[in-house]
Protein backbone atom coordinates (compact mmCIF):
# COMPACT_ATOMS: atom_id res chain seq x y z
CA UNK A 1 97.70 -131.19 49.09
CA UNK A 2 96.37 -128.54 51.66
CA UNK A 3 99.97 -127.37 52.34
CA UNK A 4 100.23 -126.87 48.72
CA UNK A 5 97.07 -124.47 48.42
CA UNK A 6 98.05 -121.58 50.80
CA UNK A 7 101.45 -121.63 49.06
CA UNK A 8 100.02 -121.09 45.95
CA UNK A 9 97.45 -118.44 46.63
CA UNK A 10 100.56 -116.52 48.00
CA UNK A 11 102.34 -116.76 44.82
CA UNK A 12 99.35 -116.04 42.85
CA UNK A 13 98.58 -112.68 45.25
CA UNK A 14 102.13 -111.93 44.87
CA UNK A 15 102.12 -112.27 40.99
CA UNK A 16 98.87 -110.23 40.66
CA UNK A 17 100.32 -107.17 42.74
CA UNK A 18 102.48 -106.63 39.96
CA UNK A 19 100.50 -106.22 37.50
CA UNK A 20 99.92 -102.75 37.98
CA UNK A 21 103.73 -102.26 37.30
CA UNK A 22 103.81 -104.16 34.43
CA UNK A 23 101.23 -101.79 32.58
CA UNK A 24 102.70 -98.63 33.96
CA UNK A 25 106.25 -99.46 33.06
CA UNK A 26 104.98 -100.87 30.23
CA UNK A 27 102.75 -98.26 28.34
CA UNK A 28 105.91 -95.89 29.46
CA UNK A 29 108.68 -98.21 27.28
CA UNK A 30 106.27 -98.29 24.70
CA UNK A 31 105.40 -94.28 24.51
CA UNK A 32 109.11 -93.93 25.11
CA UNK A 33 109.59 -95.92 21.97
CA UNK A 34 107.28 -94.37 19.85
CA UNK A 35 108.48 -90.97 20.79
CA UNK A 36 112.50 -91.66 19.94
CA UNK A 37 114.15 -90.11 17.19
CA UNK A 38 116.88 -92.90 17.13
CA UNK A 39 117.40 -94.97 14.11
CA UNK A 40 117.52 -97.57 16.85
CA UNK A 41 114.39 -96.57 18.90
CA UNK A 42 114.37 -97.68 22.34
CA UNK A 43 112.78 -95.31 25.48
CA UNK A 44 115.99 -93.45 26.67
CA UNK A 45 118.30 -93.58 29.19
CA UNK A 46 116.35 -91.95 32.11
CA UNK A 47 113.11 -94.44 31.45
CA UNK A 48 115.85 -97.67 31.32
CA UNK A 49 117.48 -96.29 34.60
CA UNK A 50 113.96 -95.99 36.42
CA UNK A 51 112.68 -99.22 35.29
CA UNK A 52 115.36 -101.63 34.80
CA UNK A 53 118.31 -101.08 36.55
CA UNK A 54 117.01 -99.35 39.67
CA UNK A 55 114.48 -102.41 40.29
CA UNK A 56 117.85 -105.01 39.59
CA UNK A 57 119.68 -103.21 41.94
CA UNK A 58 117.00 -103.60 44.69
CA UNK A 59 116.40 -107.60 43.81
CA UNK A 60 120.41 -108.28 44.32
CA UNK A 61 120.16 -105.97 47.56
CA UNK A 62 117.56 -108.05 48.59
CA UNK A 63 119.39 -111.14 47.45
CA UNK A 64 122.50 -110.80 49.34
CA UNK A 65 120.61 -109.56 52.28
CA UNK A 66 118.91 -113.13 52.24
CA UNK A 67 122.07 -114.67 51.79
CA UNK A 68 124.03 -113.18 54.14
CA UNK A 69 121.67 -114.06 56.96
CA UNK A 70 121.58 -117.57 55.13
CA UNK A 71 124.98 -118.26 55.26
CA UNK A 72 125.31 -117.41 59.23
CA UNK A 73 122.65 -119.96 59.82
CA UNK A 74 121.25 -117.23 62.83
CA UNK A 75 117.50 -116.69 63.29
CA UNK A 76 118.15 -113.76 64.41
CA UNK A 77 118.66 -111.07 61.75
CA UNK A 78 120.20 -108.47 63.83
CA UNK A 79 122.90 -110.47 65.38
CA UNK A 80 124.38 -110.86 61.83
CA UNK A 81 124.30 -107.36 61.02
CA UNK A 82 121.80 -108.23 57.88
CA UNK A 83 119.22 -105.08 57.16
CA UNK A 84 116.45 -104.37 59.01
CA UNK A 85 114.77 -103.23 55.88
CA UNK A 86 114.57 -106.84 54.79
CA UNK A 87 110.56 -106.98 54.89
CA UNK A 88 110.31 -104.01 52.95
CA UNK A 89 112.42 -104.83 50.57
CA UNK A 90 110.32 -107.90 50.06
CA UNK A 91 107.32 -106.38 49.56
CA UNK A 92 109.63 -104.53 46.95
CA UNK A 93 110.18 -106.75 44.63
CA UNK A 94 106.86 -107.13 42.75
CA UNK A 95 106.92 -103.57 41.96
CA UNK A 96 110.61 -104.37 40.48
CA UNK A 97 110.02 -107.55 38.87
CA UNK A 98 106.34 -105.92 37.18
CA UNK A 99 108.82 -102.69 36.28
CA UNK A 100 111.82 -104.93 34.23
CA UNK A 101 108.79 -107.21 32.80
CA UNK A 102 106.80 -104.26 31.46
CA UNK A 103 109.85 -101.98 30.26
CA UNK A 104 111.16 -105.50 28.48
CA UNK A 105 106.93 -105.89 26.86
CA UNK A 106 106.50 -102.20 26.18
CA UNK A 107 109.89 -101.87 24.35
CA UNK A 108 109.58 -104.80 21.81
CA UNK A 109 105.78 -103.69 21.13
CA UNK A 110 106.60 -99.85 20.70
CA UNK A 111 109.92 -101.16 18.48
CA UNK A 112 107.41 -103.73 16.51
CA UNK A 113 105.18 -100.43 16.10
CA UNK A 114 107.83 -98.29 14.63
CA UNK A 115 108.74 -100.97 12.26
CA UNK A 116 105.36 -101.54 10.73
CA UNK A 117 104.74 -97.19 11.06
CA UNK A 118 107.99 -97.19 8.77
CA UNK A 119 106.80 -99.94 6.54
CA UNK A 120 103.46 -98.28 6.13
């Protein structure tokens, strides 16, 4: 049981540094919805870039970076030629993870917001 605390406090810090991201990307999708023209709304294609596939792009970086140095079964990073941006791009990923979460929030509340502007 006192393993299991420290492991969860980490996943708890980690989950609550991306809040911040999730509001930002979040009140962005949904102003971005608001704002579109399209009988479809949805924020545009810079916004979806930024916040969606920008942040995937780092998480499967960081993916096969972890499974590359997985698979050669080395301690040592540098001998098998996996980045040495590894820790950053760890402390990455809550800012991507908060970014798809609050582009996915902020989109279906702006597009529920349209619907009920047009209804009323």
């Amino acid at each position: 049981m006192s393993a299991l605390v420290p492991v969860l406090t980490v996943y708890f810090l980690y989950t609550m540094s991306s809040v911040p991201f999730i509001v930002w990307a979040g009140r962005s999708a949904y102003t971005g919805t608001i704002a579109s023209k399209a009988p479809r709304p949805w924020p545009g294609k810079t916004s979806t870039i930024m916040r969606v596939l920008l942040p995937l792009l780092l998480i499967f970086l960081y993916a096969w970076n972890v499974s590359e140095s997985a698979k050669s079964g080395a301690l040592n990073a540098e001998a098998v030629g996996t980045s040495a941006w590894m820790p950053y791009q760890f402390l990455l990923l809550p800012p991507a993870f908060g970014s798809i979460a609050g582009y996915g929030i902020g989109f279906i509340m702006g597009k529920r917001a349209r619907v009920h502007e047009r209804e009323g």
